[in-house]
PDB file of N, CA and C in Angstrom:
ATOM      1  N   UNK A   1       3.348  -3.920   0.781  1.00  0.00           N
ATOM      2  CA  UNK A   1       2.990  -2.921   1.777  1.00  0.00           C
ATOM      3  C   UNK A   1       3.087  -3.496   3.181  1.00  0.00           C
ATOM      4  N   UNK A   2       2.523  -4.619   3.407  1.00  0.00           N
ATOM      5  CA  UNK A   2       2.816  -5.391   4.640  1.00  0.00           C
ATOM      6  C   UNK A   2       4.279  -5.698   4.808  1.00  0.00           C
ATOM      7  N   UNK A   3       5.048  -5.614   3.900  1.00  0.00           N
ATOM      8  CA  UNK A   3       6.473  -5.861   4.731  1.00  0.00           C
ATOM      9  C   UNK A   3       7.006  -4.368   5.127  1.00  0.00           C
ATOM     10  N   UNK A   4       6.857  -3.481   4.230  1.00  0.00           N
ATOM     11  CA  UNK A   4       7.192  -2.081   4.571  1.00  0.00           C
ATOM     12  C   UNK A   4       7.067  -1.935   5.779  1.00  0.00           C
ATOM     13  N   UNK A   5       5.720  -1.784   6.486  1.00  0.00           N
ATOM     14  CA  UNK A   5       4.951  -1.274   8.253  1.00  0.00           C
ATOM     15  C   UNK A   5       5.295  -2.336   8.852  1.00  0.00           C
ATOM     16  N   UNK A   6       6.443  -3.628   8.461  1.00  0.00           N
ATOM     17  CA  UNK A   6       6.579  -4.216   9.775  1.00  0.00           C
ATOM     18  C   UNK A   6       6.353  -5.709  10.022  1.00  0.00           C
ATOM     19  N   UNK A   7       5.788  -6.261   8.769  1.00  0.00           N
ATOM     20  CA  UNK A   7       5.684  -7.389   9.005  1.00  0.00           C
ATOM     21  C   UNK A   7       6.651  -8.541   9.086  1.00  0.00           C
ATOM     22  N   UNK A   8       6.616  -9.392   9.820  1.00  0.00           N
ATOM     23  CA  UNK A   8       7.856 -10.197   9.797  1.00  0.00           C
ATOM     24  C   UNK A   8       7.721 -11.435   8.696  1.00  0.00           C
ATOM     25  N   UNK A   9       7.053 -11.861   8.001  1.00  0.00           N
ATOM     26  CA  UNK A   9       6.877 -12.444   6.956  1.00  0.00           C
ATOM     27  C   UNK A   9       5.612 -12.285   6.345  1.00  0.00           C
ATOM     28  N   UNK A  10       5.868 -13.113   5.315  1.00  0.00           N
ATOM     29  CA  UNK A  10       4.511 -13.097   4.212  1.00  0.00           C
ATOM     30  C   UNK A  10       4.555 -14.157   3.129  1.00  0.00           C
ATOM     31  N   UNK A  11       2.758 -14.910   3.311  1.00  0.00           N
ATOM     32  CA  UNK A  11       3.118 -15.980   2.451  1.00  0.00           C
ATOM     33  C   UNK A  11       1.649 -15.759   1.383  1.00  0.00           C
ATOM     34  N   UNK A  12       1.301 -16.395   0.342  1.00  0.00           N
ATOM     35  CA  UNK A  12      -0.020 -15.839  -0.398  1.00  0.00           C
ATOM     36  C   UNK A  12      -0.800 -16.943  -0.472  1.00  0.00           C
ATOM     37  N   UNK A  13      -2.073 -17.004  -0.594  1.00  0.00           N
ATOM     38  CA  UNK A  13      -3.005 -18.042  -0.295  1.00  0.00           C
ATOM     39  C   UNK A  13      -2.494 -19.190  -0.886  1.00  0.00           C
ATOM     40  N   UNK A  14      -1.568 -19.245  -2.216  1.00  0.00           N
ATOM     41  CA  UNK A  14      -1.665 -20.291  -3.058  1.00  0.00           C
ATOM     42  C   UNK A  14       0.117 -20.900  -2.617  1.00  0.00           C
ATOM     43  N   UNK A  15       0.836 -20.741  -1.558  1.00  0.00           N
ATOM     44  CA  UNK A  15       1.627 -21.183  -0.734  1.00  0.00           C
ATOM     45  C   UNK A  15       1.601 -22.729  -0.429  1.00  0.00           C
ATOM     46  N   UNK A  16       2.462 -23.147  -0.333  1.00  0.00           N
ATOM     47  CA  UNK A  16       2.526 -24.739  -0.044  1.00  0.00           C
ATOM     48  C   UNK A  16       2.601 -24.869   1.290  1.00  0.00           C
ATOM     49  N   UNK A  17       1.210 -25.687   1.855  1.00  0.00           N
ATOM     50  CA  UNK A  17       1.112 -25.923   3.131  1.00  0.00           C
ATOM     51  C   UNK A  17       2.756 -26.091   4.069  1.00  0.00           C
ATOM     52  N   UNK A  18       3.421 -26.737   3.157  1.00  0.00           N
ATOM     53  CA  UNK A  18       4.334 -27.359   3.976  1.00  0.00           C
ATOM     54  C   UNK A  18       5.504 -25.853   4.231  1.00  0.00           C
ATOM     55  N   UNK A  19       5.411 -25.074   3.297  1.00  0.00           N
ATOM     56  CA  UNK A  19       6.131 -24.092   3.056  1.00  0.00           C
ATOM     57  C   UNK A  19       5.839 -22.962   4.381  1.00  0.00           C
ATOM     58  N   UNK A  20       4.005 -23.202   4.030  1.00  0.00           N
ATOM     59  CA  UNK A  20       3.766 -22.243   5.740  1.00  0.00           C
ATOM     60  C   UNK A  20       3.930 -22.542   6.895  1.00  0.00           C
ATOM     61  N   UNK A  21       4.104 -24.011   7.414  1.00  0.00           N
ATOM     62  CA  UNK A  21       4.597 -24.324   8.882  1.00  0.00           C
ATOM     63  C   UNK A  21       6.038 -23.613   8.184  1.00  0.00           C
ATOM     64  N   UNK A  22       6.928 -24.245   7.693  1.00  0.00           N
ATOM     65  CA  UNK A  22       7.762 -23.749   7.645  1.00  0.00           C
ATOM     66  C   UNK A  22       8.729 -21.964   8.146  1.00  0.00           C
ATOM     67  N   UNK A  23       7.275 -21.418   7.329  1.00  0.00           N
ATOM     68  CA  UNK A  23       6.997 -19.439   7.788  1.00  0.00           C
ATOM     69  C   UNK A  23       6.892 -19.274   8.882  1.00  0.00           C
ATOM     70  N   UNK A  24       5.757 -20.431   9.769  1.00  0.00           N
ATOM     71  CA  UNK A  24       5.454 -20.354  11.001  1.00  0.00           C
ATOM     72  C   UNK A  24       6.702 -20.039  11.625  1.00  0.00           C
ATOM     73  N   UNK A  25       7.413 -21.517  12.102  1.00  0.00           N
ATOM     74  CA  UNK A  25       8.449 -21.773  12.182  1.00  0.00           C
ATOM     75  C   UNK A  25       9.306 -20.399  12.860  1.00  0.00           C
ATOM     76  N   UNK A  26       9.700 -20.498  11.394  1.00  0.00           N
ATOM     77  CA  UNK A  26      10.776 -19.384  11.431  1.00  0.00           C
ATOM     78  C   UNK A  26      10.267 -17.478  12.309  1.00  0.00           C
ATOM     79  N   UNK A  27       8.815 -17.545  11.885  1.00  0.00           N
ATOM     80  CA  UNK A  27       8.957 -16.067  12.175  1.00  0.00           C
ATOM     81  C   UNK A  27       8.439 -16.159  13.631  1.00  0.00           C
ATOM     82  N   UNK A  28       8.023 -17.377  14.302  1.00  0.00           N
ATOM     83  CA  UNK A  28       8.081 -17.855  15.990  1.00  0.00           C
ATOM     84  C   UNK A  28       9.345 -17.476  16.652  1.00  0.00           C
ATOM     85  N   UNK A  29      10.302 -17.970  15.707  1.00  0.00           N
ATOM     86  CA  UNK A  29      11.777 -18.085  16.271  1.00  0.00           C
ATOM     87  C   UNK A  29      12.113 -16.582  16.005  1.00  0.00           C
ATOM     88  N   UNK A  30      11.612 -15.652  15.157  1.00  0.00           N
ATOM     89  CA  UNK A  30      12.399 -14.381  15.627  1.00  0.00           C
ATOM     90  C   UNK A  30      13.152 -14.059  14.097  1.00  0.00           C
ATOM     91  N   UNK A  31      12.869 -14.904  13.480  1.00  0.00           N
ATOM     92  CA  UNK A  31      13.506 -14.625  11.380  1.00  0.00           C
ATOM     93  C   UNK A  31      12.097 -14.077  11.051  1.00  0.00           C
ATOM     94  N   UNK A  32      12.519 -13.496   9.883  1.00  0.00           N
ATOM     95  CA  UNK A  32      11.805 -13.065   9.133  1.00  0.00           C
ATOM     96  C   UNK A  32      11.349 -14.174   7.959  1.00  0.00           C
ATOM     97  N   UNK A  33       9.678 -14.268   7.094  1.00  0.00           N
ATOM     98  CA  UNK A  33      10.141 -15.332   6.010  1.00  0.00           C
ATOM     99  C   UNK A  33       9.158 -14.441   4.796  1.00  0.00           C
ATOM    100  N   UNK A  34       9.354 -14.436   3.562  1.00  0.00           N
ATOM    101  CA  UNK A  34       8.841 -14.408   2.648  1.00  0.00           C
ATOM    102  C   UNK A  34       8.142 -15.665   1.458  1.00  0.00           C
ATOM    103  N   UNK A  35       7.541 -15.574   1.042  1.00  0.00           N
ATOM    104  CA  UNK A  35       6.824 -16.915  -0.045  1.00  0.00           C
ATOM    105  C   UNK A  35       8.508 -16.996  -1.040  1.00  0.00           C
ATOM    106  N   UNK A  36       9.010 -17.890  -1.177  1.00  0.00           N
ATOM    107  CA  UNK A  36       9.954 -17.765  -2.757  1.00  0.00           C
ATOM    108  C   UNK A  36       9.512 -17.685  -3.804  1.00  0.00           C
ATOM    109  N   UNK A  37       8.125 -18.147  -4.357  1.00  0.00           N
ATOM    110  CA  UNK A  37       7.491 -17.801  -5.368  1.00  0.00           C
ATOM    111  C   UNK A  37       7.357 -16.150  -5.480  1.00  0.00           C
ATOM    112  N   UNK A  38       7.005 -15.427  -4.581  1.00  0.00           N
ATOM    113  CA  UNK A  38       6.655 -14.177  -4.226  1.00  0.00           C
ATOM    114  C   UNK A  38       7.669 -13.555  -4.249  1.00  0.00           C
ATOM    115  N   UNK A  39       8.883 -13.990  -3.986  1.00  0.00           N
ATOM    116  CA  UNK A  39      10.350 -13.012  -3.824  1.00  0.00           C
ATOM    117  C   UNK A  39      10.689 -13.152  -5.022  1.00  0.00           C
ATOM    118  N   UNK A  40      10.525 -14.518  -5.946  1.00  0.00           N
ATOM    119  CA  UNK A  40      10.757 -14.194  -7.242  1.00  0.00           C
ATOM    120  C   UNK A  40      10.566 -13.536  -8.451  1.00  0.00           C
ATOM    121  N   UNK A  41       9.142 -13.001  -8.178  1.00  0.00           N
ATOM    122  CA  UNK A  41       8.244 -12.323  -8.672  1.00  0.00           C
ATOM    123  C   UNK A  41       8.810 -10.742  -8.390  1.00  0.00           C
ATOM    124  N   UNK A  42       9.004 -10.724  -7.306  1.00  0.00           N
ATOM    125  CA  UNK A  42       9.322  -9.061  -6.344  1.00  0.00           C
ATOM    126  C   UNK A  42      10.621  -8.734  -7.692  1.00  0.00           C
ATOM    127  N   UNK A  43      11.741  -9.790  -7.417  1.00  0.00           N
ATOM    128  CA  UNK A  43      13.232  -8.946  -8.230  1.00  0.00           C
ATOM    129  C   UNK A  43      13.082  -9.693  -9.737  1.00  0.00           C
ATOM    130  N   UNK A  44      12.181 -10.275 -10.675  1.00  0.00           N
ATOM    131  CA  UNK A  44      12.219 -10.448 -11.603  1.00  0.00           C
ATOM    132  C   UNK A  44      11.112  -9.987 -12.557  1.00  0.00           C
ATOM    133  N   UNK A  45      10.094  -9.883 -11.944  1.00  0.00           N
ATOM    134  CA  UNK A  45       9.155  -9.550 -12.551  1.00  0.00           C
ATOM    135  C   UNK A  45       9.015  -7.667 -12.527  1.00  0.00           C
ATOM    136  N   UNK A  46       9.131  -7.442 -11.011  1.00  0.00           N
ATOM    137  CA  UNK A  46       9.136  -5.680 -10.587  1.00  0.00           C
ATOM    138  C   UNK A  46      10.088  -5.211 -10.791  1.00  0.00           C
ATOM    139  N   UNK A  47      11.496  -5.943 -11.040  1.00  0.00           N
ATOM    140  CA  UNK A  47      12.613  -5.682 -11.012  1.00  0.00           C
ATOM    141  C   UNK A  47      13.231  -5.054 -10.041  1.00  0.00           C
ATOM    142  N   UNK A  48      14.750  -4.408 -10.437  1.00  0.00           N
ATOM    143  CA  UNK A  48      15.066  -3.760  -9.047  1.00  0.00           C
ATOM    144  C   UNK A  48      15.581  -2.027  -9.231  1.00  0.00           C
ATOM    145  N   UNK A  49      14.821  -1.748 -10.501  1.00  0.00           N
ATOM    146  CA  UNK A  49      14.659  -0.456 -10.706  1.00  0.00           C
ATOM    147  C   UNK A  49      13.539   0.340 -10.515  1.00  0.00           C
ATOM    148  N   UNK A  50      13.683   1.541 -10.393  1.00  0.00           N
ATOM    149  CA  UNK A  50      12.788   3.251  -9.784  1.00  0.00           C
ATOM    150  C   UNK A  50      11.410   3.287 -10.759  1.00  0.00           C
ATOM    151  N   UNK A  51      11.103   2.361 -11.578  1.00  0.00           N
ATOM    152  CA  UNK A  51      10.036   2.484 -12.288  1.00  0.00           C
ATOM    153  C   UNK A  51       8.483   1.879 -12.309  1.00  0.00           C
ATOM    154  N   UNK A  52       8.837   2.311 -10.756  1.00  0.00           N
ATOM    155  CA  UNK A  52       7.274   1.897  -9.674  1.00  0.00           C
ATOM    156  C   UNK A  52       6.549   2.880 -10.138  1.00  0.00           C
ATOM    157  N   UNK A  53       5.395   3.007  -9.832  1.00  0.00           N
ATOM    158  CA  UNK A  53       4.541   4.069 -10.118  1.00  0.00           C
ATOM    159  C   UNK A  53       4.829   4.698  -8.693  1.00  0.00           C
ATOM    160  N   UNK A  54       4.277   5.831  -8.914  1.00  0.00           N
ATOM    161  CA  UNK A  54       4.243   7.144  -7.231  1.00  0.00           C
ATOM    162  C   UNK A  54       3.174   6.514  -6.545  1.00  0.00           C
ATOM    163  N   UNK A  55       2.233   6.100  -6.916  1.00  0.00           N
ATOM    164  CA  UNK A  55       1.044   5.490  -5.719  1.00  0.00           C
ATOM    165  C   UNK A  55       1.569   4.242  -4.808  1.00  0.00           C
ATOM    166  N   UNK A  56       2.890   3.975  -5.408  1.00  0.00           N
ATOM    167  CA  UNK A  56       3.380   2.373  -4.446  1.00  0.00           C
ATOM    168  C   UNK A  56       4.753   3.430  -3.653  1.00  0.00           C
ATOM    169  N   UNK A  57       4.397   4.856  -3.420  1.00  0.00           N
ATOM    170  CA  UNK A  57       5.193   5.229  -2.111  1.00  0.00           C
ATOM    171  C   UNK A  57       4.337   5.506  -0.748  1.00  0.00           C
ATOM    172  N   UNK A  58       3.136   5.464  -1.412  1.00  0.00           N
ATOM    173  CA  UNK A  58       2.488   6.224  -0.410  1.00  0.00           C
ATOM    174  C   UNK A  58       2.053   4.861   1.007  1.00  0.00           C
ATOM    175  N   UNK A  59       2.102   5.500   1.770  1.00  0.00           N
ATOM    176  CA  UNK A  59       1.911   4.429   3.286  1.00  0.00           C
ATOM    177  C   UNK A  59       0.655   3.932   3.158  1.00  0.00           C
ATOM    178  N   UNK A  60       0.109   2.741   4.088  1.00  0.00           N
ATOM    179  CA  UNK A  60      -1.183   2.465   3.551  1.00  0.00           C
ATOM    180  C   UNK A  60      -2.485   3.122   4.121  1.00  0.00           C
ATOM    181  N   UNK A  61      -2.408   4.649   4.945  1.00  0.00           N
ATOM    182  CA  UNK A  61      -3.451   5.009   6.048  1.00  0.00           C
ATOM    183  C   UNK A  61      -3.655   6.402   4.402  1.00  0.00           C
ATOM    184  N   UNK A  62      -2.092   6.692   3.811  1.00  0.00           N
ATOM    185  CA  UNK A  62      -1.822   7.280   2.484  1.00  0.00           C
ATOM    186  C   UNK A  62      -3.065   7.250   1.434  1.00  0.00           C
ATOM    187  N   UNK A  63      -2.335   5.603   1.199  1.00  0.00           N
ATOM    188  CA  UNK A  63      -3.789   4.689   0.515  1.00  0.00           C
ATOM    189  C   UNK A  63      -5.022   4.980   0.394  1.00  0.00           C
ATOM    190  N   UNK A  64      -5.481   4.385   1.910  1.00  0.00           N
ATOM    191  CA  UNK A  64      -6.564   4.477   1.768  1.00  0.00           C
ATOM    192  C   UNK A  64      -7.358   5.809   1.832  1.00  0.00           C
ATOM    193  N   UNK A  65      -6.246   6.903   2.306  1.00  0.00           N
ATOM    194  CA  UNK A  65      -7.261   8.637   1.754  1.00  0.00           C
ATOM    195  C   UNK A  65      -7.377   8.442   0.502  1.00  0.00           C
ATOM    196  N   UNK A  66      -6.261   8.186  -0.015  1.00  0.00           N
ATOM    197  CA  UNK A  66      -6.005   8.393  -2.030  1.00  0.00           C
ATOM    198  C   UNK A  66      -7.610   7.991  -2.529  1.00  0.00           C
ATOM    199  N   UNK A  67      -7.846   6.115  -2.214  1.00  0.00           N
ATOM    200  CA  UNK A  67      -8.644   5.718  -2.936  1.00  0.00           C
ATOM    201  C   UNK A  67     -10.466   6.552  -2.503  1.00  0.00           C
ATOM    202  N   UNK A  68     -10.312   6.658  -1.372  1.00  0.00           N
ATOM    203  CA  UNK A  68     -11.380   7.491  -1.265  1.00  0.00           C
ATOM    204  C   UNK A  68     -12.232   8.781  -1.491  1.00  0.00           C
ATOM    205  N   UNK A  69     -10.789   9.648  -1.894  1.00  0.00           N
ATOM    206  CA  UNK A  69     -10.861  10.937  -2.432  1.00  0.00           C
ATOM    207  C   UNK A  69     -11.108  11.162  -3.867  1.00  0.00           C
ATOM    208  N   UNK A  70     -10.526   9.904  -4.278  1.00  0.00           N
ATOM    209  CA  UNK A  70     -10.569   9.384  -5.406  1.00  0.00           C
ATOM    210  C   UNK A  70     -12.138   9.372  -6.035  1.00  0.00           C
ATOM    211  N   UNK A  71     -12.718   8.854  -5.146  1.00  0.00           N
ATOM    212  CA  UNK A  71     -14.333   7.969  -5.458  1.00  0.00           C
ATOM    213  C   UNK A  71     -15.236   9.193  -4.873  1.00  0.00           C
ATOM    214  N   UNK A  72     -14.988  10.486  -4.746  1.00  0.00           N
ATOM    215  CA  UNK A  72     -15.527  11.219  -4.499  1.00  0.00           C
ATOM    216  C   UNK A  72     -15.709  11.732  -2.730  1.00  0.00           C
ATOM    217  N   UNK A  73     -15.306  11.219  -1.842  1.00  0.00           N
ATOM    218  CA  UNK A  73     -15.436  11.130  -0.673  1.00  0.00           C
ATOM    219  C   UNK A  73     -14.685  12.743  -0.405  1.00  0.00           C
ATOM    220  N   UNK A  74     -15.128  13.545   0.770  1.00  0.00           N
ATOM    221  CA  UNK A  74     -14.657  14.702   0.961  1.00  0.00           C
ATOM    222  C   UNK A  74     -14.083  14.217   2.535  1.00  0.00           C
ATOM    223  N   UNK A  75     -12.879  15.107   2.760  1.00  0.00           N
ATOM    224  CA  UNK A  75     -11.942  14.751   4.239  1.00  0.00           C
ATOM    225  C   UNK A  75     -13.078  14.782   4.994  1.00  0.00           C
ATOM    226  N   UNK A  76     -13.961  15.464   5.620  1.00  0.00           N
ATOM    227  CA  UNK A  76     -14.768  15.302   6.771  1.00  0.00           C
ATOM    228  C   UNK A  76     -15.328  13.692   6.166  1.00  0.00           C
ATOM    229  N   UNK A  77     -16.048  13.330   5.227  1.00  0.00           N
ATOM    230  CA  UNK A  77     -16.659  12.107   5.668  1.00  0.00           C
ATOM    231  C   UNK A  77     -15.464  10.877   5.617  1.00  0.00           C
ATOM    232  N   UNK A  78     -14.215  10.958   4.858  1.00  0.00           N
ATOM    233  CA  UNK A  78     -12.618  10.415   5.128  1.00  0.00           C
ATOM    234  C   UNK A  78     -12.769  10.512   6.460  1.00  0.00           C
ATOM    235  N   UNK A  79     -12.470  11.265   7.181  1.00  0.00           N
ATOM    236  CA  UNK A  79     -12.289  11.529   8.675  1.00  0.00           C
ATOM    237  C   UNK A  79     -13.528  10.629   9.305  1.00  0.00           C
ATOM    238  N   UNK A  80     -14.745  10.937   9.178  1.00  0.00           N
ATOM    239  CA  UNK A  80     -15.562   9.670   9.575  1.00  0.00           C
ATOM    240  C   UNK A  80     -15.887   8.232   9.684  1.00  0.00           C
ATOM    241  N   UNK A  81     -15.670   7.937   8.702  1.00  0.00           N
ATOM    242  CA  UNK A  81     -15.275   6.797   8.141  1.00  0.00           C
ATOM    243  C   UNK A  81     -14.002   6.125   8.672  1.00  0.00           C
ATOM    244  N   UNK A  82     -13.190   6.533   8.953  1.00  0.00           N
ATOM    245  CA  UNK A  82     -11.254   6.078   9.431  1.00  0.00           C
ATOM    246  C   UNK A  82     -11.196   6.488  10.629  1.00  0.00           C
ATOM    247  N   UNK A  83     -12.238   7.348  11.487  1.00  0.00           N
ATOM    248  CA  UNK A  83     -12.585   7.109  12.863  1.00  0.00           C
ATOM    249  C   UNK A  83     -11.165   8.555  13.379  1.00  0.00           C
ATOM    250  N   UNK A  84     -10.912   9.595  12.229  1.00  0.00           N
ATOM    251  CA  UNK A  84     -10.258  10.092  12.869  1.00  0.00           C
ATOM    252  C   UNK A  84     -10.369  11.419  12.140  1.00  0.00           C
ATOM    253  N   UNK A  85      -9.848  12.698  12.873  1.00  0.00           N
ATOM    254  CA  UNK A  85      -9.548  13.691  12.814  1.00  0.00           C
ATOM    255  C   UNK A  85      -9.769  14.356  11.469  1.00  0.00           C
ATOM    256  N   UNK A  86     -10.475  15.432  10.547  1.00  0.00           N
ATOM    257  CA  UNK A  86     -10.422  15.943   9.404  1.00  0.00           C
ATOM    258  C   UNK A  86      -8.973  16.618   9.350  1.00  0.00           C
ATOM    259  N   UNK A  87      -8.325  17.319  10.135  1.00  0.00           N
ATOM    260  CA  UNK A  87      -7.353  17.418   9.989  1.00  0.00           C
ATOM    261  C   UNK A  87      -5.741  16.411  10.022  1.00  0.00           C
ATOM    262  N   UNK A  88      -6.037  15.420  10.792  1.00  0.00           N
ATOM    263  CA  UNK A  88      -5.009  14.064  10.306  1.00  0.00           C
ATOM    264  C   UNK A  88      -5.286  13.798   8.843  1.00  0.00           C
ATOM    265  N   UNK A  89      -6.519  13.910   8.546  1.00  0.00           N
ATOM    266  CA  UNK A  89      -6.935  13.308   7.124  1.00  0.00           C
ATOM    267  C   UNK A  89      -6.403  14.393   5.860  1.00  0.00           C
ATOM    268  N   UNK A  90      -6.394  15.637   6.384  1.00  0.00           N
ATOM    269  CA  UNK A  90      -5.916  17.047   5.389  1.00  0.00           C
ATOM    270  C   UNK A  90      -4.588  16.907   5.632  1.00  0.00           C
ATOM    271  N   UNK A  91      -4.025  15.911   6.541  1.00  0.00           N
ATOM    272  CA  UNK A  91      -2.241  16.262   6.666  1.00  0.00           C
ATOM    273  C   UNK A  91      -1.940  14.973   5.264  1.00  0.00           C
ATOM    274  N   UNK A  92      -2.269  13.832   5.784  1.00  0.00           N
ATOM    275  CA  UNK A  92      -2.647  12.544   4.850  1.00  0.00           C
ATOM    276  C   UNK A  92      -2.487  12.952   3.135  1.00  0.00           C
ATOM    277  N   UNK A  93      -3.691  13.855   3.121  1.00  0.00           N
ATOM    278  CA  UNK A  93      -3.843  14.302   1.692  1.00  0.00           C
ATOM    279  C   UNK A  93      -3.219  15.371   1.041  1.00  0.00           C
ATOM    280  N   UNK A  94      -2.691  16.231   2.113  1.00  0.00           N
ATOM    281  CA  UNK A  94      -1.680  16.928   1.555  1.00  0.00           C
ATOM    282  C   UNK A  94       0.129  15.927   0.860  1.00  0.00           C
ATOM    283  N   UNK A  95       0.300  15.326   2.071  1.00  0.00           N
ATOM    284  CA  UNK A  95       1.624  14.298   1.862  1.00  0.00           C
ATOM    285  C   UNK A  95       1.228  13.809   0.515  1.00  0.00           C
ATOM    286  N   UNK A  96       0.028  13.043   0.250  1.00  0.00           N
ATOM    287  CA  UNK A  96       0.014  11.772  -0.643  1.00  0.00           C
ATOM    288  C   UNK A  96       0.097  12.625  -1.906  1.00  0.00           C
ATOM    289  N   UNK A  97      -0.630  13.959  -2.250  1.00  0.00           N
ATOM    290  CA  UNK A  97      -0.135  14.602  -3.032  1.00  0.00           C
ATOM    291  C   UNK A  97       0.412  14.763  -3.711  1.00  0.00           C
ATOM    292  N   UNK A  98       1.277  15.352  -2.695  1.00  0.00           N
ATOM    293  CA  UNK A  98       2.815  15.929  -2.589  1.00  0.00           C
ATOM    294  C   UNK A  98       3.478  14.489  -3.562  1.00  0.00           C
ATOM    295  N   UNK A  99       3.728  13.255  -2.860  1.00  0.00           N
ATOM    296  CA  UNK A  99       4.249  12.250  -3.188  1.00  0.00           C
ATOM    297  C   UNK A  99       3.949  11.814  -4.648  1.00  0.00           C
ATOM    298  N   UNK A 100       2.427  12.384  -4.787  1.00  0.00           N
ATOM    299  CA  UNK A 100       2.099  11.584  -6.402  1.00  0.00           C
ATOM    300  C   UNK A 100       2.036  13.121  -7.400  1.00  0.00           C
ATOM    301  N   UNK A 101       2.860  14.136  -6.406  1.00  0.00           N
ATOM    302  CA  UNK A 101       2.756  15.224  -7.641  1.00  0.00           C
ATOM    303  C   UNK A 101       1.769  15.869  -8.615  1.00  0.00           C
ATOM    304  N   UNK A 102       0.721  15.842  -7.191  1.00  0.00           N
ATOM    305  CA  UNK A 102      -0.522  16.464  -8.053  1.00  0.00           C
ATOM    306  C   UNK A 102      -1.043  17.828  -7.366  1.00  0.00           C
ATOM    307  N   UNK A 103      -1.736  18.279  -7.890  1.00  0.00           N
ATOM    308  CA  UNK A 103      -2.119  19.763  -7.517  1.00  0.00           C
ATOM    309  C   UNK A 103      -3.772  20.215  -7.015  1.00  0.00           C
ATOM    310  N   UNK A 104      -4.329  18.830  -7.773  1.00  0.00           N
ATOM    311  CA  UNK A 104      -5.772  19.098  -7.149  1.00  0.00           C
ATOM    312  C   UNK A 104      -6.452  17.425  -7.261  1.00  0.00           C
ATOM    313  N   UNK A 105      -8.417  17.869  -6.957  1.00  0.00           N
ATOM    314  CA  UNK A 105      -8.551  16.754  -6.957  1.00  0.00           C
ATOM    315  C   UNK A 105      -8.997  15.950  -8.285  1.00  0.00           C
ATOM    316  N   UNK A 106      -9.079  17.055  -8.955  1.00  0.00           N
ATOM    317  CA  UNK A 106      -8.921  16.348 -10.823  1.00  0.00           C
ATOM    318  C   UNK A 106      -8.307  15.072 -11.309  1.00  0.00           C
ATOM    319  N   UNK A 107      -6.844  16.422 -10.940  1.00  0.00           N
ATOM    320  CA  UNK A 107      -5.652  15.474 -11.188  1.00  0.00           C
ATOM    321  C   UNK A 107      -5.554  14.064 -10.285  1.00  0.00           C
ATOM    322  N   UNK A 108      -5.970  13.798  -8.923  1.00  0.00           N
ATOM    323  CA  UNK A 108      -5.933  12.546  -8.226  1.00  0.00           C
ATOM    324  C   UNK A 108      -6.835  11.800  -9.061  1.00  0.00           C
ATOM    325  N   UNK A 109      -8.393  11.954  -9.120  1.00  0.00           N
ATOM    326  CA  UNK A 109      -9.173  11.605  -9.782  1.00  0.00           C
ATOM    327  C   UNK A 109      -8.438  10.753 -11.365  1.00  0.00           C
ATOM    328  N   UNK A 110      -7.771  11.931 -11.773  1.00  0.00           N
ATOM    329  CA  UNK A 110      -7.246  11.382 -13.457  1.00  0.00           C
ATOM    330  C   UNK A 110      -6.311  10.309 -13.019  1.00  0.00           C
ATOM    331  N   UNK A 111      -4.913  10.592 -12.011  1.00  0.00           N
ATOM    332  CA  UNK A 111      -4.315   9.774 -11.555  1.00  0.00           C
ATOM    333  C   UNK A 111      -5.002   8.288 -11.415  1.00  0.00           C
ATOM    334  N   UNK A 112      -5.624   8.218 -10.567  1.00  0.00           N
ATOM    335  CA  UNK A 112      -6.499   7.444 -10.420  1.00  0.00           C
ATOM    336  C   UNK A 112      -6.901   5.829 -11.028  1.00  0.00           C
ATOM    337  N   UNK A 113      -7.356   7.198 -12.585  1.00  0.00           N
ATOM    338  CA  UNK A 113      -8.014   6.480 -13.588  1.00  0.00           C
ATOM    339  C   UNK A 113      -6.744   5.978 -14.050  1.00  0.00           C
ATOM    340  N   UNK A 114      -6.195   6.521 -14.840  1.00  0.00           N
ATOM    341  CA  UNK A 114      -4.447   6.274 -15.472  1.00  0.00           C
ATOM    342  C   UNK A 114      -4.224   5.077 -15.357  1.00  0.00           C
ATOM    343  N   UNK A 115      -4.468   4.853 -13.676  1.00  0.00           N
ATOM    344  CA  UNK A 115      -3.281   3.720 -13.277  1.00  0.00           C
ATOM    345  C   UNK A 115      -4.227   2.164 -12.786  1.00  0.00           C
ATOM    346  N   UNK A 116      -5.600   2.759 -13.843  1.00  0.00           N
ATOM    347  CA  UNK A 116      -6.792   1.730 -12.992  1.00  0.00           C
ATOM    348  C   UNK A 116      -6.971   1.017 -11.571  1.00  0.00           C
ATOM    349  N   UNK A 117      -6.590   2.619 -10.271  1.00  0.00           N
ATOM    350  CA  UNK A 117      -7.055   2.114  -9.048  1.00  0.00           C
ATOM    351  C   UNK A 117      -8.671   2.562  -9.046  1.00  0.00           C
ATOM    352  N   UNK A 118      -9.153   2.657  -9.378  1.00  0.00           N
ATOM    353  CA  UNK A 118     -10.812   3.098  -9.394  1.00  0.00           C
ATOM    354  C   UNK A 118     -11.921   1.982  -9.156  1.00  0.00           C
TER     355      UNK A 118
END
């Protein structure tokens, strides 16, 4: 998700010191860097086929309505909480929806469970 919105690299706690000056380095100078342990994982393990789940399209502002609506939270206190608008938050939850092909908040709820984000 952090490379999606922009990030210019990414390394994971268990990274080899020497590997992260290295990241430094490079994403100072204007490259981009990823972990290689982590990129290996990305095209061998996730592979490089469509059989993501629908919750890994959604953006992460997406996200975090999903998981909250999820846990019972209604858009006005979403909207409180994220410091913004009930209606940014009803546009949010309409999209993420849309994206995970559901029709109410049951179905997010069941979604949810399914895919053990709860």
């Amino acid at each position: 998700r952090a490379l999606k919105v922009g990030a210019a690299g990414y390394a994971t706690k268990d990274s080899d010191p020497a590997l992260l000056l290295t990241a430094i380095r490079k994403v100072a100078s204007g490259g981009r860097y990823i972990d290689p342990d982590l990129a290996d994982r990305m095209v061998f393990e996730v592979g490089l086929t469509d059989t993501r789940p629908l919750h890994s399209l959604l953006s992460e502002r997406e996200f975090s309505v999903f998981e909250r609506l999820a846990q019972g939270a209604n858009v006005n206190d979403i909207a409180q909480q994220l410091a913004l608008s009930s209606k940014t938050i009803s546009t949010h939850k309409a999209r993420l929806m849309q994206k995970l092909n559901i029709t109410s908040l049951a179905e997010l709820v069941k979604y949810a469970m399914e895919h053990k984000l709860l």
